[in-house]
C-alpha atoms as a PDB file:
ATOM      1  CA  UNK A   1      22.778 -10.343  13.435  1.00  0.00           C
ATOM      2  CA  UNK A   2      20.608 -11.448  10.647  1.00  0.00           C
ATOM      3  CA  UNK A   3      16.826 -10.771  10.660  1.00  0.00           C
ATOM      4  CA  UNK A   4      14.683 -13.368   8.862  1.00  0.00           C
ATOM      5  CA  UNK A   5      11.706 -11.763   6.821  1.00  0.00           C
ATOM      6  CA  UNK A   6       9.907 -11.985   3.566  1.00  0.00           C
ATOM      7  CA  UNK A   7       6.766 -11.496   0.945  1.00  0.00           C
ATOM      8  CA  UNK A   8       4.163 -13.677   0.760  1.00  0.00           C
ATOM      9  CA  UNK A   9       1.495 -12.956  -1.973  1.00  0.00           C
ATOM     10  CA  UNK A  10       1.340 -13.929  -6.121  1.00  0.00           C
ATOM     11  CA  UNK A  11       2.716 -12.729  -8.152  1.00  0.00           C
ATOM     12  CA  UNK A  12       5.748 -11.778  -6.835  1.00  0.00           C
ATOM     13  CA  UNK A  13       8.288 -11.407  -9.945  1.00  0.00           C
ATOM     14  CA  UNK A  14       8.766  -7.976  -9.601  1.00  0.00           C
ATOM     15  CA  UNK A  15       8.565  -7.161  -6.570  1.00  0.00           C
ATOM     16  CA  UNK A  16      11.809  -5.233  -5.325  1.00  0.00           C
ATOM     17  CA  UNK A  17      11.040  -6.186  -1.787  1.00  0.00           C
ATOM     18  CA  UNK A  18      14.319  -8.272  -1.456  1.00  0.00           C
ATOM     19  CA  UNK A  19      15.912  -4.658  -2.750  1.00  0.00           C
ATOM     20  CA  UNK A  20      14.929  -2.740  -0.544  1.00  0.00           C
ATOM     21  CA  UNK A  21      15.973  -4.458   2.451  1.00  0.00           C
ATOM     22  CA  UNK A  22      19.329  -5.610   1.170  1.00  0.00           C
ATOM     23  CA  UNK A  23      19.643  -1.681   0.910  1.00  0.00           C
ATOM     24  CA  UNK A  24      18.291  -1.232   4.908  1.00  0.00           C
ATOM     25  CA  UNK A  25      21.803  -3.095   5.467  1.00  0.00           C
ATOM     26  CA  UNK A  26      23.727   0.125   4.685  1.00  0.00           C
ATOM     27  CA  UNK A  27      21.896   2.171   6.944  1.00  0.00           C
ATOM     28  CA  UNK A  28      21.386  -0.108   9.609  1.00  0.00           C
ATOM     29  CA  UNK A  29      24.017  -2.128   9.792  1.00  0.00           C
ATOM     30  CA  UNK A  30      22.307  -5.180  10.299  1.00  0.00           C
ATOM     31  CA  UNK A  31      21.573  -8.186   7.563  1.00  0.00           C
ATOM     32  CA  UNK A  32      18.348  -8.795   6.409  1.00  0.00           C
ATOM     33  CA  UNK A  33      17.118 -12.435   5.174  1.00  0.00           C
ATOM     34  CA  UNK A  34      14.720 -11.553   2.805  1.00  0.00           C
ATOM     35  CA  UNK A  35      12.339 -14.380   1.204  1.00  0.00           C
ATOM     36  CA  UNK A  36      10.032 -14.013  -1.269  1.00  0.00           C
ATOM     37  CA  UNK A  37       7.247 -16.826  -0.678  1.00  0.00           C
ATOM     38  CA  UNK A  38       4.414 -16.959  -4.009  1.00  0.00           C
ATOM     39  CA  UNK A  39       0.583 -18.129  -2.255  1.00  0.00           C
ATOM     40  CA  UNK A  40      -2.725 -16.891  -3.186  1.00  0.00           C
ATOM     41  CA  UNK A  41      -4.400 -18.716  -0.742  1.00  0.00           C
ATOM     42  CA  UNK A  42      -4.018 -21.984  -0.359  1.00  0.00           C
ATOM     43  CA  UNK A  43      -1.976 -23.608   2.438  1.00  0.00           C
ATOM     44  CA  UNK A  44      -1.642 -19.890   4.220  1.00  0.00           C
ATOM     45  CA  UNK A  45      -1.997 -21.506   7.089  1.00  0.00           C
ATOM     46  CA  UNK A  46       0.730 -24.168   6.890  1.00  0.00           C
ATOM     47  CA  UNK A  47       3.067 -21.553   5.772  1.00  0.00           C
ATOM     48  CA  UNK A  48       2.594 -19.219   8.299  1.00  0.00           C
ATOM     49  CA  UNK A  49       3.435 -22.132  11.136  1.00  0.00           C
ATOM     50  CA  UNK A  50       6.519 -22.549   8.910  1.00  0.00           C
ATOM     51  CA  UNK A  51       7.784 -18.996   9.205  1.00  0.00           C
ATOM     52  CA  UNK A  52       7.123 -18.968  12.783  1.00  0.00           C
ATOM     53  CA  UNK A  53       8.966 -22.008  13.281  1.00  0.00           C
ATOM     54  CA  UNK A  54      12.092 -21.050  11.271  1.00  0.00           C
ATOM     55  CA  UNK A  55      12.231 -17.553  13.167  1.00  0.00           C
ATOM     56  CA  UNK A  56      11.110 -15.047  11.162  1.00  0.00           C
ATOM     57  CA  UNK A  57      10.721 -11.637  12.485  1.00  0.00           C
ATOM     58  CA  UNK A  58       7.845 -10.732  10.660  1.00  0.00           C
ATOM     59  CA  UNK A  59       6.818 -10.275   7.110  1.00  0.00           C
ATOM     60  CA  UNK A  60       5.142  -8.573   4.107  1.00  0.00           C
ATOM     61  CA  UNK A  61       1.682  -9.370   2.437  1.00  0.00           C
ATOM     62  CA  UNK A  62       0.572  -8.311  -0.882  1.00  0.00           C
ATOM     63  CA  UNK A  63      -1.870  -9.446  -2.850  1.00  0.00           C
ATOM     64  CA  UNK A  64      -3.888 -11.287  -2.908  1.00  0.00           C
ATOM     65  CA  UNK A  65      -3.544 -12.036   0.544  1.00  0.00           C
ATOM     66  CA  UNK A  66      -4.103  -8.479   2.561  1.00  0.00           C
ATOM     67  CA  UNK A  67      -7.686  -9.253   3.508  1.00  0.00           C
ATOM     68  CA  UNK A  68      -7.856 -13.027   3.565  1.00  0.00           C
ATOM     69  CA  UNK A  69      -4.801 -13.249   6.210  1.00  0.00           C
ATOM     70  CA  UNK A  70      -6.942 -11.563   8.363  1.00  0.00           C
ATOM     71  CA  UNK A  71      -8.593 -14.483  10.185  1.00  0.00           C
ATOM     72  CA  UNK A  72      -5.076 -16.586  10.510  1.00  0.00           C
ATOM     73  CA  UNK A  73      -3.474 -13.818  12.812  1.00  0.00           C
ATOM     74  CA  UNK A  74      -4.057 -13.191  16.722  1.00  0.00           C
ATOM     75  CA  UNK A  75      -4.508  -9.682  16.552  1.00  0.00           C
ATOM     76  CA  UNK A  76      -4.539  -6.406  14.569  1.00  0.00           C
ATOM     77  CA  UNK A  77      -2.883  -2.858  15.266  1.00  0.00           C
ATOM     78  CA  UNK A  78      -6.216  -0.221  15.490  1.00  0.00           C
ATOM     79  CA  UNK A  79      -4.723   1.246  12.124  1.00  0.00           C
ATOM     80  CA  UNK A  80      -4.914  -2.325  10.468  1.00  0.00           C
ATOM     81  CA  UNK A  81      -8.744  -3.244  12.172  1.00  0.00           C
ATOM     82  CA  UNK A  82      -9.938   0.149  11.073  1.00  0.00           C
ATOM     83  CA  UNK A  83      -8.521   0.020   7.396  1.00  0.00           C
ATOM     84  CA  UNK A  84      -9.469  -4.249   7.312  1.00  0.00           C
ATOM     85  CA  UNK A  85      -6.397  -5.249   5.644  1.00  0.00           C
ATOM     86  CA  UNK A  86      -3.055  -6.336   6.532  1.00  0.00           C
ATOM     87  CA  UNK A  87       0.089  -5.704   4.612  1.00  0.00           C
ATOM     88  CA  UNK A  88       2.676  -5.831   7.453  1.00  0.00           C
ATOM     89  CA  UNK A  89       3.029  -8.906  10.045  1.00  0.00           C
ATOM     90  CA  UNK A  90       4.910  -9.311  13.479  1.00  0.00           C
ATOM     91  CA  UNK A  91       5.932 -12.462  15.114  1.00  0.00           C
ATOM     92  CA  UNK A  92       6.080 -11.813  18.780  1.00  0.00           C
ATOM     93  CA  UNK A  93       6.486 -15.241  20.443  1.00  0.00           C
ATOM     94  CA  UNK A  94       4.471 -16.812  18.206  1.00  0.00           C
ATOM     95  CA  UNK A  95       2.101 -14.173  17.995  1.00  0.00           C
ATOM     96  CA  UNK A  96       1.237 -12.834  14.238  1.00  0.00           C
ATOM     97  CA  UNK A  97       0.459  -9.529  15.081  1.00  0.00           C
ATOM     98  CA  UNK A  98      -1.333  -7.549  11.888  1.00  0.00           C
ATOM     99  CA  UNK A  99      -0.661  -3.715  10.997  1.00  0.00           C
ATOM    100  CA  UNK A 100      -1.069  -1.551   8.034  1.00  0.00           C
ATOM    101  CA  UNK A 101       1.648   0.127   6.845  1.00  0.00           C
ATOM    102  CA  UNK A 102       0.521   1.384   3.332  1.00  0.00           C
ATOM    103  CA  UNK A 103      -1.828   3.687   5.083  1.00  0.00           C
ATOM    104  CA  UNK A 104       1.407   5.000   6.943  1.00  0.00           C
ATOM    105  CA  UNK A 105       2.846   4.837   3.615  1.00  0.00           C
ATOM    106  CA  UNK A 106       0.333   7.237   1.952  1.00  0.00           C
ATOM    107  CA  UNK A 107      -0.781   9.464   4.771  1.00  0.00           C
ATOM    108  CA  UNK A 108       3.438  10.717   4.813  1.00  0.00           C
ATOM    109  CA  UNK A 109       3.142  10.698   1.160  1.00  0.00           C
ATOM    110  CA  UNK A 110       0.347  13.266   1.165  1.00  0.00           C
ATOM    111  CA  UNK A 111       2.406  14.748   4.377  1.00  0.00           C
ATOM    112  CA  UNK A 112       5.587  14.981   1.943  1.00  0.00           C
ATOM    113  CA  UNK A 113       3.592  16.633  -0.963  1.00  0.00           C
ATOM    114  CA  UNK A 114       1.635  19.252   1.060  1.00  0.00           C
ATOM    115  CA  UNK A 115      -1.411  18.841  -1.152  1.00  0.00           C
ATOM    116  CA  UNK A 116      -4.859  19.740   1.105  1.00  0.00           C
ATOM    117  CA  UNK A 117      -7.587  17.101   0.898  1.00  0.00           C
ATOM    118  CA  UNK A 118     -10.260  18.237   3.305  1.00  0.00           C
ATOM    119  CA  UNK A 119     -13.152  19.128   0.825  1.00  0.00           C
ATOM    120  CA  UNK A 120     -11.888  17.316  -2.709  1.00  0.00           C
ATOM    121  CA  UNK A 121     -13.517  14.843  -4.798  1.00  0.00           C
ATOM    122  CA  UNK A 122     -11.007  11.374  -4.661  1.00  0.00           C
ATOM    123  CA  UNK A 123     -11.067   9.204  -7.296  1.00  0.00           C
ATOM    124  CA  UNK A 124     -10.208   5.770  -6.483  1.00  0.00           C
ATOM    125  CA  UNK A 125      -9.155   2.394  -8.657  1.00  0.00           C
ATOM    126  CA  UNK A 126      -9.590  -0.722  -6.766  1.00  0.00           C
ATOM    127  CA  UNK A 127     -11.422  -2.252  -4.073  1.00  0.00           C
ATOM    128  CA  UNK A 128      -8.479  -4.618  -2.731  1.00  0.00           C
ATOM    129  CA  UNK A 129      -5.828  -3.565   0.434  1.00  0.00           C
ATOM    130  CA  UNK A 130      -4.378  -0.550  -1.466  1.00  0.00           C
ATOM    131  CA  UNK A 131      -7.670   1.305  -1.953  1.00  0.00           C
ATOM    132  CA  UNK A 132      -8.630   0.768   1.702  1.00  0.00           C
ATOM    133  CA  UNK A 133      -5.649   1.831   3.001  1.00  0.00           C
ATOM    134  CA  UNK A 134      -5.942   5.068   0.306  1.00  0.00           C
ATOM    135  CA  UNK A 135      -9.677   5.178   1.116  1.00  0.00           C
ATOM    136  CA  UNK A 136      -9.095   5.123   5.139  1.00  0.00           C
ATOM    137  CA  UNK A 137      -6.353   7.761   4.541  1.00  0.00           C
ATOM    138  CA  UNK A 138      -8.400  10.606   2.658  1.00  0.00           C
ATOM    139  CA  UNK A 139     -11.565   9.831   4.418  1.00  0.00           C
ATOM    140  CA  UNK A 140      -9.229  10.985   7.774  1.00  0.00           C
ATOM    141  CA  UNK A 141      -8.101  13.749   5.886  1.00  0.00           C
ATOM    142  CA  UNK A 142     -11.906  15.126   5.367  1.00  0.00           C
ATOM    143  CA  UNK A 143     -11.827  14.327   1.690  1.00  0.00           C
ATOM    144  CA  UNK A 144     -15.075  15.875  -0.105  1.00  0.00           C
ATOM    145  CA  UNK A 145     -16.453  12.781  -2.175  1.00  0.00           C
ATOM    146  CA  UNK A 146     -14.857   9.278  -2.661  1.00  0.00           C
ATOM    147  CA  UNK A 147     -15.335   8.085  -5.767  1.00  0.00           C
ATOM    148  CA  UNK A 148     -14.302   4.124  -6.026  1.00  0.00           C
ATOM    149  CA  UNK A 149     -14.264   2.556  -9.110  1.00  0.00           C
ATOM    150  CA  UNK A 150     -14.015  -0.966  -9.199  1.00  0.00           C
ATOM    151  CA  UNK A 151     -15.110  -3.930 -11.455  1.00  0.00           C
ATOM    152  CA  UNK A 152     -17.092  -5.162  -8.214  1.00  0.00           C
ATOM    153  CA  UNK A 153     -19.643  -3.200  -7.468  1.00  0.00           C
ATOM    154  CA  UNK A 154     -20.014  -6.106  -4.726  1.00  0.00           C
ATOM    155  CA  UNK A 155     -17.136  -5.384  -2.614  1.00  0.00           C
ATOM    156  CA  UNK A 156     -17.125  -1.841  -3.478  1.00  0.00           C
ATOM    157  CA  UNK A 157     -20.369  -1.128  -1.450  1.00  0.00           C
ATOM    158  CA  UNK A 158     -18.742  -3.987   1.529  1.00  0.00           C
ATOM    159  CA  UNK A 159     -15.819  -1.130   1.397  1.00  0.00           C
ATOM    160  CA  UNK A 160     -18.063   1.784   1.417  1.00  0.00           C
ATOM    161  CA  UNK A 161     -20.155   0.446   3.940  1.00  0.00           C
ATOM    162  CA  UNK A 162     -17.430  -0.168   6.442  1.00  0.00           C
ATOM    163  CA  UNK A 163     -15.584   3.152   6.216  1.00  0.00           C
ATOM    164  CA  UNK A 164     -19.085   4.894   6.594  1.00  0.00           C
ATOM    165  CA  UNK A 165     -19.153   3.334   9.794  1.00  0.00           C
ATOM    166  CA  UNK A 166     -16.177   4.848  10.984  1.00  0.00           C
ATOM    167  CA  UNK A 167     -16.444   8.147   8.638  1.00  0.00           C
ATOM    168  CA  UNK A 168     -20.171   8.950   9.027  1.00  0.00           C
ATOM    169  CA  UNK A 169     -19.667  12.351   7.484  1.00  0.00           C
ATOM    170  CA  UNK A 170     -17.499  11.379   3.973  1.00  0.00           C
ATOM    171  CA  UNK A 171     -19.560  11.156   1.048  1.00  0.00           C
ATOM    172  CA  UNK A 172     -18.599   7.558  -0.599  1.00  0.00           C
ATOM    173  CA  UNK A 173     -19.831   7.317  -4.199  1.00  0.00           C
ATOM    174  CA  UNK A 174     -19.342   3.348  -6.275  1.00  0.00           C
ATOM    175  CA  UNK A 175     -18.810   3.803  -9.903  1.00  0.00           C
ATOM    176  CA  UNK A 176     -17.902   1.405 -12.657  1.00  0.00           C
ATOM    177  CA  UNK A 177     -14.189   0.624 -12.676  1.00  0.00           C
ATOM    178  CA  UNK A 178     -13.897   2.150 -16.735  1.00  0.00           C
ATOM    179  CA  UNK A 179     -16.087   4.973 -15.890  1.00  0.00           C
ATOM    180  CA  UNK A 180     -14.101   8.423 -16.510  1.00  0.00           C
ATOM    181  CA  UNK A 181     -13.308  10.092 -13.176  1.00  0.00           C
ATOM    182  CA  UNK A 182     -15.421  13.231 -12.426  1.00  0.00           C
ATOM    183  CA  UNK A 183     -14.102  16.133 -14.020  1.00  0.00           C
ATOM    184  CA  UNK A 184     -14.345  17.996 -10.391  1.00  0.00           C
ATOM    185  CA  UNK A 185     -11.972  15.718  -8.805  1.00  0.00           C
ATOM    186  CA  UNK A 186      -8.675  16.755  -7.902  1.00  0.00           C
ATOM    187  CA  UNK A 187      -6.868  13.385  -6.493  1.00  0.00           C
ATOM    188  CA  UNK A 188      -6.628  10.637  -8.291  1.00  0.00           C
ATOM    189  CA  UNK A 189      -5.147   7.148  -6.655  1.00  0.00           C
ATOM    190  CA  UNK A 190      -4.381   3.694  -9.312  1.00  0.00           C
ATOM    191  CA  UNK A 191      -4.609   1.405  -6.068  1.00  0.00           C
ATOM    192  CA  UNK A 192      -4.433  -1.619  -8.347  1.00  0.00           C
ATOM    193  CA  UNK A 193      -1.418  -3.576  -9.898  1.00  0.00           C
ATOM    194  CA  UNK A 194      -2.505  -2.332 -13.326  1.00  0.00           C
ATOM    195  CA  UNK A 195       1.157  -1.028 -14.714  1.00  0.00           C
ATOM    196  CA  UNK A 196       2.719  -3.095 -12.909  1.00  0.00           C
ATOM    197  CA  UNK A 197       1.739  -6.619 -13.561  1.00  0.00           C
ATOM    198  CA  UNK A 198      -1.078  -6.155 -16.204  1.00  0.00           C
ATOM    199  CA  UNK A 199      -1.320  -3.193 -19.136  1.00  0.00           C
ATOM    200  CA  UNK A 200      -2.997  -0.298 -17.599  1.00  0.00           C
ATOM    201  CA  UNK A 201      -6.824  -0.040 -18.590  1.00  0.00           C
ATOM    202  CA  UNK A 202      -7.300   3.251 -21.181  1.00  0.00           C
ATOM    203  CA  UNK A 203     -10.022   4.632 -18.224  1.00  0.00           C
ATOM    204  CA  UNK A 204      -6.656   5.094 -16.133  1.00  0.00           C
ATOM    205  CA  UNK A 205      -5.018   7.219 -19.246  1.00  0.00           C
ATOM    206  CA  UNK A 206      -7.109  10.657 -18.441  1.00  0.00           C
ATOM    207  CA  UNK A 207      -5.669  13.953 -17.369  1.00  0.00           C
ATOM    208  CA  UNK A 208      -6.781  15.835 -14.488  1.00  0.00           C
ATOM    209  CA  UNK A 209      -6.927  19.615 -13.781  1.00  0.00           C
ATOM    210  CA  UNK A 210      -4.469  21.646 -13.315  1.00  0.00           C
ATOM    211  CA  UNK A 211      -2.458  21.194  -9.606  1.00  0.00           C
ATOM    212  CA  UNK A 212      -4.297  17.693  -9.651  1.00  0.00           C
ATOM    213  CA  UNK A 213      -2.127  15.059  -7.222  1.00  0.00           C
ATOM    214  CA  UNK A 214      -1.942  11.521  -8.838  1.00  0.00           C
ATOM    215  CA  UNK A 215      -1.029   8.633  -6.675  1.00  0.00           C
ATOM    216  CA  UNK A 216       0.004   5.198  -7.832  1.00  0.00           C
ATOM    217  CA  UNK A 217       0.547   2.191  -5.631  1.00  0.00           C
ATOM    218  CA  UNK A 218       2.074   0.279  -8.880  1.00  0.00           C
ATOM    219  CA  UNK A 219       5.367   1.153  -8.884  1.00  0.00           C
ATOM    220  CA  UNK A 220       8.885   0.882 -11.740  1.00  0.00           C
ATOM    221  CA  UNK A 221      12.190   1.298 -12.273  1.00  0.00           C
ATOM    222  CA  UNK A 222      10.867   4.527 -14.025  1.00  0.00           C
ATOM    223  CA  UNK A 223       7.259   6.307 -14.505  1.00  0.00           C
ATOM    224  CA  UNK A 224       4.463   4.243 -14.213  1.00  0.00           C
ATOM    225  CA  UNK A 225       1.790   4.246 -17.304  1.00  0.00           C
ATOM    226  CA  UNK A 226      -0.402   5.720 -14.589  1.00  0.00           C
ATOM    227  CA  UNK A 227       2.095   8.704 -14.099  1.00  0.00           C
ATOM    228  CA  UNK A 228       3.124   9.197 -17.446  1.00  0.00           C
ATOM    229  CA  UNK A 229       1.909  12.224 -18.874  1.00  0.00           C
ATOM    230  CA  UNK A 230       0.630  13.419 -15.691  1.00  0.00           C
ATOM    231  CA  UNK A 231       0.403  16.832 -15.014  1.00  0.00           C
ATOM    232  CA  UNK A 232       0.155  17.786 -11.337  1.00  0.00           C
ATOM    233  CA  UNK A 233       2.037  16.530  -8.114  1.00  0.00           C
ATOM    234  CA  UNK A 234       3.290  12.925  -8.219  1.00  0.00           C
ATOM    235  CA  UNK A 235       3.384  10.296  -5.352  1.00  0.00           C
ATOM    236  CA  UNK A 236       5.320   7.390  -6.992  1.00  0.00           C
ATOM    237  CA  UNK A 237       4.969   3.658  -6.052  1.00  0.00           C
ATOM    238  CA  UNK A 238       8.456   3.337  -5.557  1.00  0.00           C
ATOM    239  CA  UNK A 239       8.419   6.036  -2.996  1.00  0.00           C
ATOM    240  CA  UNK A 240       5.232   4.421  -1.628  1.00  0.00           C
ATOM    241  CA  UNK A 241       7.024   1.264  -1.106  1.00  0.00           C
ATOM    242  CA  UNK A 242      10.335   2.900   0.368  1.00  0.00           C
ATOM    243  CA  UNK A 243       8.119   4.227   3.182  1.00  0.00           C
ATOM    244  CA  UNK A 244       5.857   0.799   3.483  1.00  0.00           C
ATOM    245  CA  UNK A 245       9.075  -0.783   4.074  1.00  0.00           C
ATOM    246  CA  UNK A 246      10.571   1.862   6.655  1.00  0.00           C
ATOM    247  CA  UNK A 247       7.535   1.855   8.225  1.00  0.00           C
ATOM    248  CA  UNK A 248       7.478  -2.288   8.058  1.00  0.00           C
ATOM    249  CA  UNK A 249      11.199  -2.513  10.058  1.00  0.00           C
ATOM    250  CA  UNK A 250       9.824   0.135  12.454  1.00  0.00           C
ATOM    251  CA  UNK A 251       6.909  -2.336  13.347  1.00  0.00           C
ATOM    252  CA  UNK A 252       9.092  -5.048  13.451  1.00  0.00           C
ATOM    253  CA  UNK A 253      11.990  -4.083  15.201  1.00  0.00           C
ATOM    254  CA  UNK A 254      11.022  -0.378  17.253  1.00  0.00           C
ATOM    255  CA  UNK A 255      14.041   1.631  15.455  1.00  0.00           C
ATOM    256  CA  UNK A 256      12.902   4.759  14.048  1.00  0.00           C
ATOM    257  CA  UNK A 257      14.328   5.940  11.004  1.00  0.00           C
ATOM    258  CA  UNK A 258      15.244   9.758  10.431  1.00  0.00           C
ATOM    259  CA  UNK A 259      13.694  11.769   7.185  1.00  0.00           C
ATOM    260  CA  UNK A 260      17.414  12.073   6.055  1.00  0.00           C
ATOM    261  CA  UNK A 261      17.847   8.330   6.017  1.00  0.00           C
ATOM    262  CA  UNK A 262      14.759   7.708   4.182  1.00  0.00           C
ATOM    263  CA  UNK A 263      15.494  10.190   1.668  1.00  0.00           C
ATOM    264  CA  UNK A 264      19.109   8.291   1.273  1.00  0.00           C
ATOM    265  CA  UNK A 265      17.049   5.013   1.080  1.00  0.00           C
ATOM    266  CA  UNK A 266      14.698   6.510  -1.808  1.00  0.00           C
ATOM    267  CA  UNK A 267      17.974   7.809  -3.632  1.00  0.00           C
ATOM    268  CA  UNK A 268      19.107   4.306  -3.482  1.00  0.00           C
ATOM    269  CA  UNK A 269      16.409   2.539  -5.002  1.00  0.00           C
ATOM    270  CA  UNK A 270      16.124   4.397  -7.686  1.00  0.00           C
ATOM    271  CA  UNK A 271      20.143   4.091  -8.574  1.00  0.00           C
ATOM    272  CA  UNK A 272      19.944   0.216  -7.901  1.00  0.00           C
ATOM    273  CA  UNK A 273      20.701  -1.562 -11.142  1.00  0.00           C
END
């Protein structure tokens, strides 16, 4: 059986999307048809009739696409309403159903790394899918203060303002994007494509204190700018992605995977020439 799926988003050049699922093969034991389709925008619509019609089982979204996709699909998992962007689609029928899966990503990230966060000042980069998903995941966890620096102050308060709605009691602070994190904070999250697709901005290039946990949604074949010279507990893109993708084919197709066979899958990725 082969199961039709894909990436939609731009840019998408190094994206190791159609890895990962080529790699699902071994522990599945099914075939994946993995398509990587480049739109910022434009057409989305179109497209999207065009995967349903050639029988895709769902797909990915990236950006910039994990908020504007919102309005083309017929309904959202509570995870993916509450965080307001989409990274993971279903086609039931023809049904796009919506879900969130980096937020499943991070919260067994943060699981994996048993680092508390009830209490701590966040520091956040971004204001895009990433750092709501992050932002939705810490603010569950009772984080202290989130800090979000973005270069829209704009869309930074629209994020705020949502998540206060649902997390009357976090403390959500907007600061310039280039602004030095707080000295008092104690997670740090790069929940932009900067060291991945762009040079990473010198603000990013900081250390933190000591036992400090550093997330970064950019991911590499090795150490992300972000990561490099880090000192402190690591949650890797790469790993990020692993478990966005597990979680993904769980949403698609109801198999659950076992922590030994994503472990095997994270091994894998990282060996892949």
């Amino acid at each position: 059986m082969t199961i039709k799926a894909g990436l939609l988003g731009n840019p998408l050049n190094r994206s190791l999307s159609p890895l990962l699922f080529e790699l699902f093969s071994s522990v599945t034991g099914e075939r994946y048809a993995y398509t990587l389709k480049e739109n910022r925008g434009a057409g989305l619509e179109s497209l999207l009739k065009k995967i349903t019609d050639d029988g895709w089982a769902g797909f990915n979204v990236t950006l910039p696409l994990k908020e504007k996709i919102i309005p083309l699909l017929d309904s959202l998992t509570p995870a993916a309403r509450a965080v307001g962007a989409v990274n993971a689609v279903k086609i039931t029928g023809r049904k796009l159903i919506g879900h969130n899966t980096d937020a499943d990503a991070f919260l067994a990230s943060l699981d994996a790394a048993k680092t508390p966060v009830a209490g701590r000042i966040c520091a956040i980069w971004g204001s895009g899918g990433a750092a709501r998903a992050a932002v939705w995941a810490l603010a569950g966890r009772k984080a202290g203060e989130l800090h979000i620096h973005a270069r829209s102050a704009e869309k930074a308060a629209a994020l705020a303002s949502h998540f206060k709605k649902i997390f009357p009691d976090a403390v959500f602070i907007v600061k310039k994007f280039d602004a030095r994190p707080d000295p008092a904070a104690g997670i740090f999250v790069n929940a932009t494509p900067l060291g991945m697709y762009k040079p990473l901005n010198n603000a990013l290039r900081f250390r933190g204190p000591a036992g400090a946990l550093y997330c970064d949604f950019a991911y590499a074949r090795d150490i992300t700018p972000f990561l490099r010279n880090k000192t402190g507990i690591k949650i890797s893109g790469l790993d990020l992605l692993t478990l966005q993708a597990v979680k993904t084919l769980e949403f698609w197709t109801g198999r659950r995977f076992t922590a030994r066979e994503i472990v095997k899958l994270q091994g894998s990725v990282k060996l892949a020439p």
